[in-house]
PDB file of N, CA and C in Angstrom:
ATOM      1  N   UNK A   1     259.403 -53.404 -19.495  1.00  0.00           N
ATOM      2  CA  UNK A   1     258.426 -54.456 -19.397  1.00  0.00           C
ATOM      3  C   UNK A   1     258.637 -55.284 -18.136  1.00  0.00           C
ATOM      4  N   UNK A   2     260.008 -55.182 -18.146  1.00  0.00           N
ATOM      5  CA  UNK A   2     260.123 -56.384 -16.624  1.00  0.00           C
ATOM      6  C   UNK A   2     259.552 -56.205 -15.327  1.00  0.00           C
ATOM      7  N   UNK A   3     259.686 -54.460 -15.160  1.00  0.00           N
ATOM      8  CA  UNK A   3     259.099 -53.689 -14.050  1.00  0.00           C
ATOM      9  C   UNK A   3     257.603 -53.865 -14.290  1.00  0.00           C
ATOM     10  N   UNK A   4     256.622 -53.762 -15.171  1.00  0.00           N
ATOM     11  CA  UNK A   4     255.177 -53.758 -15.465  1.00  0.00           C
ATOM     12  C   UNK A   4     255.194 -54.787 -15.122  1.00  0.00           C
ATOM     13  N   UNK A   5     255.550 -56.583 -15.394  1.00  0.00           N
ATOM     14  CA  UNK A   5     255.586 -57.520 -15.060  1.00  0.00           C
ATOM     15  C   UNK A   5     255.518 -58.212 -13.827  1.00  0.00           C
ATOM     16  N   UNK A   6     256.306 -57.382 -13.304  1.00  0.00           N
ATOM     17  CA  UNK A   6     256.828 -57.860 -11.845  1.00  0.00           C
ATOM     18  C   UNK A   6     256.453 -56.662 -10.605  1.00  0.00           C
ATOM     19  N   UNK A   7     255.272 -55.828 -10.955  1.00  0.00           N
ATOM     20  CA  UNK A   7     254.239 -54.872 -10.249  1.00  0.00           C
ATOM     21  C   UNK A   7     253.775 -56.115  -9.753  1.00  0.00           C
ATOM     22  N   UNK A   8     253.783 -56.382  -7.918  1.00  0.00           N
ATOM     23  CA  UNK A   8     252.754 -57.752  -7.256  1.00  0.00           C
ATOM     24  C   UNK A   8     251.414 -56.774  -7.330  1.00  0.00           C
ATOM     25  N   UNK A   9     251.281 -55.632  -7.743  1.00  0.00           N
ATOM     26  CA  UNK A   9     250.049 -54.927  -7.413  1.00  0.00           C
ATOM     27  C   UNK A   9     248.952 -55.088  -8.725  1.00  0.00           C
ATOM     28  N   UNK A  10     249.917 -55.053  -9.687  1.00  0.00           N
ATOM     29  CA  UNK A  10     249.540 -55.449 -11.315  1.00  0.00           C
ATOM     30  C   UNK A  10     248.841 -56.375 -11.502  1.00  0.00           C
ATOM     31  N   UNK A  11     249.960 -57.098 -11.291  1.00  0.00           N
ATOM     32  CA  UNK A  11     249.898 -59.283 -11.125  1.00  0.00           C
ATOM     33  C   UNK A  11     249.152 -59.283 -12.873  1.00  0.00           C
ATOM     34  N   UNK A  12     249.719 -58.724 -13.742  1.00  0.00           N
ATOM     35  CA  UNK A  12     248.871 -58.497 -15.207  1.00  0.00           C
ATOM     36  C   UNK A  12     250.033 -60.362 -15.597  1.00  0.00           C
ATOM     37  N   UNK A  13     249.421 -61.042 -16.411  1.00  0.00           N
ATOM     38  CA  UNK A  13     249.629 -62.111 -17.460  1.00  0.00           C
ATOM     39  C   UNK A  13     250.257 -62.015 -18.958  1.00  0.00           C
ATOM     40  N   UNK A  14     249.454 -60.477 -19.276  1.00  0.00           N
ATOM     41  CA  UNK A  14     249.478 -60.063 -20.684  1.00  0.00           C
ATOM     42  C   UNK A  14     249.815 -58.540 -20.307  1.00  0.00           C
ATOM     43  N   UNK A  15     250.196 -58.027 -21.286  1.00  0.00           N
ATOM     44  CA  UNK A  15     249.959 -56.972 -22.551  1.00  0.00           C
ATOM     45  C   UNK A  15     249.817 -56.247 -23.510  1.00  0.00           C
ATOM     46  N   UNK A  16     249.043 -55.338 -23.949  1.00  0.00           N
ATOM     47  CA  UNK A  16     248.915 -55.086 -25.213  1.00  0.00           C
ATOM     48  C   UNK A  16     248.891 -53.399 -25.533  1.00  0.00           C
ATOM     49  N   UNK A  17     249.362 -53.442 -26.933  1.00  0.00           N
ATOM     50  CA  UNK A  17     249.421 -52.245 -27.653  1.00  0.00           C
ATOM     51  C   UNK A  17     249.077 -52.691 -28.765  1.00  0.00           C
ATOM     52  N   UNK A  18     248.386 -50.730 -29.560  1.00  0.00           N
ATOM     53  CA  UNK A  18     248.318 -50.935 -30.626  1.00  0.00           C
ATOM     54  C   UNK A  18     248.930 -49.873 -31.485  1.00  0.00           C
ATOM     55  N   UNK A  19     248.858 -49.745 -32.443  1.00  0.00           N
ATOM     56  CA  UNK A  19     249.290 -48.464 -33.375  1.00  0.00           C
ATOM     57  C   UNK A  19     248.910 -48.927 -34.703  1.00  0.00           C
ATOM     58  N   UNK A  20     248.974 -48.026 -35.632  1.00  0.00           N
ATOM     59  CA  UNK A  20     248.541 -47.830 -36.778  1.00  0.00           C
ATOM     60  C   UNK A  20     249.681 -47.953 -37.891  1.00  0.00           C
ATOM     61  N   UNK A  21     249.200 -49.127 -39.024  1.00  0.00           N
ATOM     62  CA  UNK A  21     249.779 -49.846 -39.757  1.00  0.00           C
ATOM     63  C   UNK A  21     251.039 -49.385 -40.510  1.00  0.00           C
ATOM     64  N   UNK A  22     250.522 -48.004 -40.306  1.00  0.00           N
ATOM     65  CA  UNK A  22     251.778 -47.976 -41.239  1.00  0.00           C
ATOM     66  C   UNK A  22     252.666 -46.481 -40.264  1.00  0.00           C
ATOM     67  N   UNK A  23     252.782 -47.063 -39.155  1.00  0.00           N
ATOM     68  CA  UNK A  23     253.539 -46.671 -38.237  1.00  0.00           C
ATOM     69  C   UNK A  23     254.703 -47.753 -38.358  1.00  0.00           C
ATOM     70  N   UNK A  24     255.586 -47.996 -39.001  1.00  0.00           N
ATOM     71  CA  UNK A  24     256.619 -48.581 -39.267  1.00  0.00           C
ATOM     72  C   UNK A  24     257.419 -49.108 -37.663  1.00  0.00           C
ATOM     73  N   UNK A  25     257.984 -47.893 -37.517  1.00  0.00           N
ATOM     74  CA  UNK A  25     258.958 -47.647 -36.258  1.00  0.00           C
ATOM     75  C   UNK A  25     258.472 -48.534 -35.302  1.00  0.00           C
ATOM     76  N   UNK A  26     257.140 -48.169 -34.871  1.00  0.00           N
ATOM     77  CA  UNK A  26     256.722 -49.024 -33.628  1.00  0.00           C
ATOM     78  C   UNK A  26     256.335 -50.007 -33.686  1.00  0.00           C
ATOM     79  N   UNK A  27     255.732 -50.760 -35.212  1.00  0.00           N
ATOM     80  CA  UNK A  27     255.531 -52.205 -35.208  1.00  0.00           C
ATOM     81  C   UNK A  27     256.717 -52.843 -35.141  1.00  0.00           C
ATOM     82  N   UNK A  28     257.813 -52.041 -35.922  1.00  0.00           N
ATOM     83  CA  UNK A  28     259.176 -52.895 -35.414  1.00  0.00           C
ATOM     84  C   UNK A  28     259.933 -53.495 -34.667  1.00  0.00           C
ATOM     85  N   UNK A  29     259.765 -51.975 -33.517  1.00  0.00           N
ATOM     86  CA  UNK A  29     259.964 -51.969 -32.060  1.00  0.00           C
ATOM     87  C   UNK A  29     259.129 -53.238 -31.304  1.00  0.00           C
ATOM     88  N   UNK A  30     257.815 -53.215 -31.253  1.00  0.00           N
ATOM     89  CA  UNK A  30     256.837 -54.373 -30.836  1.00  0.00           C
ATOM     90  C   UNK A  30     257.263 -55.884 -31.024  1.00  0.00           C
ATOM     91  N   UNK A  31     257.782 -55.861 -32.050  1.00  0.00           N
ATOM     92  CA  UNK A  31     258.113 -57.247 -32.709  1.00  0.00           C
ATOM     93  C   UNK A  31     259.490 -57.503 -32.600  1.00  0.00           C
ATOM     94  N   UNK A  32     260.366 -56.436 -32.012  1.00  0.00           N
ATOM     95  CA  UNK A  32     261.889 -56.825 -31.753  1.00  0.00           C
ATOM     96  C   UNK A  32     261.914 -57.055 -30.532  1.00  0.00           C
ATOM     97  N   UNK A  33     260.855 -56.533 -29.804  1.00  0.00           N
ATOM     98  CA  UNK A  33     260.481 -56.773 -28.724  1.00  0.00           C
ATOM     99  C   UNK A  33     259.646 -57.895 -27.884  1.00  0.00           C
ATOM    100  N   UNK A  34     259.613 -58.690 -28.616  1.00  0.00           N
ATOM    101  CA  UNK A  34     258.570 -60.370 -28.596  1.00  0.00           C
ATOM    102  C   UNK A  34     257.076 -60.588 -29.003  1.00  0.00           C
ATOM    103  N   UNK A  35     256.761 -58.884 -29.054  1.00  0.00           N
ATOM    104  CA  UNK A  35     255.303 -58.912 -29.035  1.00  0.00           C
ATOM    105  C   UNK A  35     254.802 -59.316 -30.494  1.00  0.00           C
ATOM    106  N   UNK A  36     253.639 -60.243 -30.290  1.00  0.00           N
ATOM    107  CA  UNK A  36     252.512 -60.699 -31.314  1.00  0.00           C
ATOM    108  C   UNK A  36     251.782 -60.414 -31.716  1.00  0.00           C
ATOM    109  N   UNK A  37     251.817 -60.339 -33.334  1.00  0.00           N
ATOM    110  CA  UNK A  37     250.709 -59.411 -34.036  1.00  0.00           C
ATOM    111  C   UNK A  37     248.964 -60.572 -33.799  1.00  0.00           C
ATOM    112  N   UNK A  38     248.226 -60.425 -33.246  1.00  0.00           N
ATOM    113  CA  UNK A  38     247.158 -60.349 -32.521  1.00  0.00           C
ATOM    114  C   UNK A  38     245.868 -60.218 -33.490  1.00  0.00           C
ATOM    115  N   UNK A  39     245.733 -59.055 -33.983  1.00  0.00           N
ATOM    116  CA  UNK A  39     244.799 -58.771 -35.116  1.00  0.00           C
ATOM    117  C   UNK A  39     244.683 -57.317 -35.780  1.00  0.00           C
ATOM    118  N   UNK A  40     243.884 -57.254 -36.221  1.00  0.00           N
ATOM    119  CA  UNK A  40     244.059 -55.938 -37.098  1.00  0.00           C
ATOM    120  C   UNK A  40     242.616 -55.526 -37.811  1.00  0.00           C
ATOM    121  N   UNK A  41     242.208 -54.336 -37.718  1.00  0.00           N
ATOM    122  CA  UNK A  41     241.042 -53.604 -37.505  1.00  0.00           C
ATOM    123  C   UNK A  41     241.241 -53.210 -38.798  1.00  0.00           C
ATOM    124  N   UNK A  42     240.471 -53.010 -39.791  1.00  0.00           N
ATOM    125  CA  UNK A  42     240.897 -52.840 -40.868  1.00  0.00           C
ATOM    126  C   UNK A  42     240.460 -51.200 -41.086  1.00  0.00           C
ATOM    127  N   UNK A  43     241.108 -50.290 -42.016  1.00  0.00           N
ATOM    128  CA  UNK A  43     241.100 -49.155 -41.837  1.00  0.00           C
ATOM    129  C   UNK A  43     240.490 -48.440 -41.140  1.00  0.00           C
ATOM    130  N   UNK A  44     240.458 -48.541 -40.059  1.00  0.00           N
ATOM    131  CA  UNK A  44     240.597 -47.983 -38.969  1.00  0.00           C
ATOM    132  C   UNK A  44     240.975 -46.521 -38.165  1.00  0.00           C
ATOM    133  N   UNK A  45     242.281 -46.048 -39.130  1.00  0.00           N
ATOM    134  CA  UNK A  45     242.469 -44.714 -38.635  1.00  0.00           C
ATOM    135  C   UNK A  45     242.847 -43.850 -40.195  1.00  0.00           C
ATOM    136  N   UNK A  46     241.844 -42.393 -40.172  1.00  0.00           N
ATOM    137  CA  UNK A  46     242.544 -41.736 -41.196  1.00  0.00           C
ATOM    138  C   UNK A  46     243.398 -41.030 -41.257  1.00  0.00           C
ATOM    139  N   UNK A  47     244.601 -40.565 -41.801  1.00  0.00           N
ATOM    140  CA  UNK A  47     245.359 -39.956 -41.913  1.00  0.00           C
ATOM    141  C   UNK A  47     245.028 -39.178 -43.261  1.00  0.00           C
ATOM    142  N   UNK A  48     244.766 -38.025 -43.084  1.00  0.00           N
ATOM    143  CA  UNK A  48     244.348 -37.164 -44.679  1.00  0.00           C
ATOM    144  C   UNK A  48     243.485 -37.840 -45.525  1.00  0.00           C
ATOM    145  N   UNK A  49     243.435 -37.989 -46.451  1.00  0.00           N
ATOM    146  CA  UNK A  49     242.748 -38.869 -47.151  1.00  0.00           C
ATOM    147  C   UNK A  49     242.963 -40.143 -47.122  1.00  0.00           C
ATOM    148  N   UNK A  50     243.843 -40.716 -46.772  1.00  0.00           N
ATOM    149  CA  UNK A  50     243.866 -42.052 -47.036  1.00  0.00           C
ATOM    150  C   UNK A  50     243.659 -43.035 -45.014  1.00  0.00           C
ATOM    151  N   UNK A  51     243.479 -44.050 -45.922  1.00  0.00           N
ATOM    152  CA  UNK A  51     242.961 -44.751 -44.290  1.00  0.00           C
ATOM    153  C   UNK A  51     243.409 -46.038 -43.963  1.00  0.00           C
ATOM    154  N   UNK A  52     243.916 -46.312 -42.464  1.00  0.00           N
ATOM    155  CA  UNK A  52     245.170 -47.299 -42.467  1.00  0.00           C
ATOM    156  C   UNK A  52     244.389 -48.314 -41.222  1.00  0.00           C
ATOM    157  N   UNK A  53     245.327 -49.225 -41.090  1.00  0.00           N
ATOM    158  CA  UNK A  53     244.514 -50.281 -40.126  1.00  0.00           C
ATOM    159  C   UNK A  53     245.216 -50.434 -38.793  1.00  0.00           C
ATOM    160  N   UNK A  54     244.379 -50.676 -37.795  1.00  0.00           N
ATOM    161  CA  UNK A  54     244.979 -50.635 -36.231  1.00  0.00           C
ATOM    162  C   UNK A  54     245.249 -52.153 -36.185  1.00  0.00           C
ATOM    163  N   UNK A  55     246.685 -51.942 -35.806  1.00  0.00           N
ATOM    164  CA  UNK A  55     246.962 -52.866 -35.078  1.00  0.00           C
ATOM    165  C   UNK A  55     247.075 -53.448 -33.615  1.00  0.00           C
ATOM    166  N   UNK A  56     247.180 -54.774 -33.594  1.00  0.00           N
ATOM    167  CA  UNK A  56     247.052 -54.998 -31.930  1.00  0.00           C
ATOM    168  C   UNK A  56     247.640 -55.956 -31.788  1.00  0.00           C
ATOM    169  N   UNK A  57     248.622 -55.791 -30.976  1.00  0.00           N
ATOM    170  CA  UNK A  57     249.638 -56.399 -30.509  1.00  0.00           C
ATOM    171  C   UNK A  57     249.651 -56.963 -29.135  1.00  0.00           C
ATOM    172  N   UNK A  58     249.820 -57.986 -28.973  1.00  0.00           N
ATOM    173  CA  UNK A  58     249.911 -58.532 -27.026  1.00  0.00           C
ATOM    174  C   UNK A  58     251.201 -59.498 -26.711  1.00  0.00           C
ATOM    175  N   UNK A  59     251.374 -59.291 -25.499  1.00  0.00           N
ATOM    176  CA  UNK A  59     253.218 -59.991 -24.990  1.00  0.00           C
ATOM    177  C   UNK A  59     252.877 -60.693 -23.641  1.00  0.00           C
ATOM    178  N   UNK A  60     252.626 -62.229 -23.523  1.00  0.00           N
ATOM    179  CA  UNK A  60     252.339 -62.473 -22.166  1.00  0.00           C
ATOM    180  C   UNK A  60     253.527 -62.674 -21.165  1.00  0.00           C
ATOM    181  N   UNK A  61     253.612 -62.763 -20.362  1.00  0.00           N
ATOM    182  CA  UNK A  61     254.381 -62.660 -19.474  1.00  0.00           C
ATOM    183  C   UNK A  61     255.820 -63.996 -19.634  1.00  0.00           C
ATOM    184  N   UNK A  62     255.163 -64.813 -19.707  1.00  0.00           N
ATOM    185  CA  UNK A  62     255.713 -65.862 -19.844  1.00  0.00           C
ATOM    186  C   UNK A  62     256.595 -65.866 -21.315  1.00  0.00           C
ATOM    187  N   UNK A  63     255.818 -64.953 -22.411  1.00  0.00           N
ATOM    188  CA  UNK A  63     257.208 -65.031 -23.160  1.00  0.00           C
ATOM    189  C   UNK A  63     257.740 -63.733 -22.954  1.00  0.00           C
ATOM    190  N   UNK A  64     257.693 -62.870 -22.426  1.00  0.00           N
ATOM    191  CA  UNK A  64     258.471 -61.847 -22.209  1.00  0.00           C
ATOM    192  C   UNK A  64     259.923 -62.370 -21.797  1.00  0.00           C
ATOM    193  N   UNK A  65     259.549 -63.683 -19.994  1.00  0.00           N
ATOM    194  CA  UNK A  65     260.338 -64.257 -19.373  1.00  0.00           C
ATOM    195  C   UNK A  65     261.454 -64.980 -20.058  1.00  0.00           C
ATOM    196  N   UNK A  66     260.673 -65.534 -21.228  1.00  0.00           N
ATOM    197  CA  UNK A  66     261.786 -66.481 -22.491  1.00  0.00           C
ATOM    198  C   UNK A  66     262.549 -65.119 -23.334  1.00  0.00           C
ATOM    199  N   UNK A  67     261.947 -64.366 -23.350  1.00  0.00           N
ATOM    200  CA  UNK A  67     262.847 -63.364 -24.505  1.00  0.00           C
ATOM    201  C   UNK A  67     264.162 -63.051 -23.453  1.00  0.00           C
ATOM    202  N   UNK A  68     264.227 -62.108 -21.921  1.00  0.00           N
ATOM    203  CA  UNK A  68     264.848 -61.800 -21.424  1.00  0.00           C
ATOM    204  C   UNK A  68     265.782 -62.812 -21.405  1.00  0.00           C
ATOM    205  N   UNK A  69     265.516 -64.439 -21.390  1.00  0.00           N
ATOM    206  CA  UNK A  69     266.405 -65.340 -21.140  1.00  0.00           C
ATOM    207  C   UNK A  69     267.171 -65.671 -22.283  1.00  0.00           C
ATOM    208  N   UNK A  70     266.659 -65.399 -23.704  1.00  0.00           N
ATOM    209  CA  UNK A  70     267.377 -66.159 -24.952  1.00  0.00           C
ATOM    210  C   UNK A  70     267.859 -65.145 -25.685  1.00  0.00           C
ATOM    211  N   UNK A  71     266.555 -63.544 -25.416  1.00  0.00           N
ATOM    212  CA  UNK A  71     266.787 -62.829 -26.626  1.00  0.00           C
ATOM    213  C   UNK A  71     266.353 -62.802 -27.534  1.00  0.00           C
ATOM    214  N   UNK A  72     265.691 -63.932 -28.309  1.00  0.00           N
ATOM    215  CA  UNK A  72     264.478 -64.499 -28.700  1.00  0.00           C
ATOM    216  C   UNK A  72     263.011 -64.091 -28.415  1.00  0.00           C
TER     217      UNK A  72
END
């Protein structure tokens, strides 16, 4: 993230991901990672019969900057 951040070509504020709800692993990852659950699309993606909701996640720059510093 620090490198995406600190692209002067980027110059991005935010970013965002999403994945699907009951993708465990990566909402974890997202959220150990500073990022904010944002909103959520409600079933949204099917998997076999059953149907799950997209999530969306965004990390602005500025707290990225506080996580690297606290860890937090």
């Amino acid at each position: 993230m620090t490198a995406v951040f600190e692209d002067r070509d980027l110059n991005l504020n935010k970013v965002y991901a999403t994945t699907a709800s009951n993708n465990f692993p990566s909402v974890s990852l997202l959220q150990k990672h500073g990022f904010h659950l944002d909103g959520r699309m409600r079933e949204h993606y099917r998997i076999g019969e059953a149907w799950f909701d997209q999530l969306i996640f965004s990390l602005f720059k500025a707290e990225w900057d506080e996580f690297c510093r606290t860890g937090h």
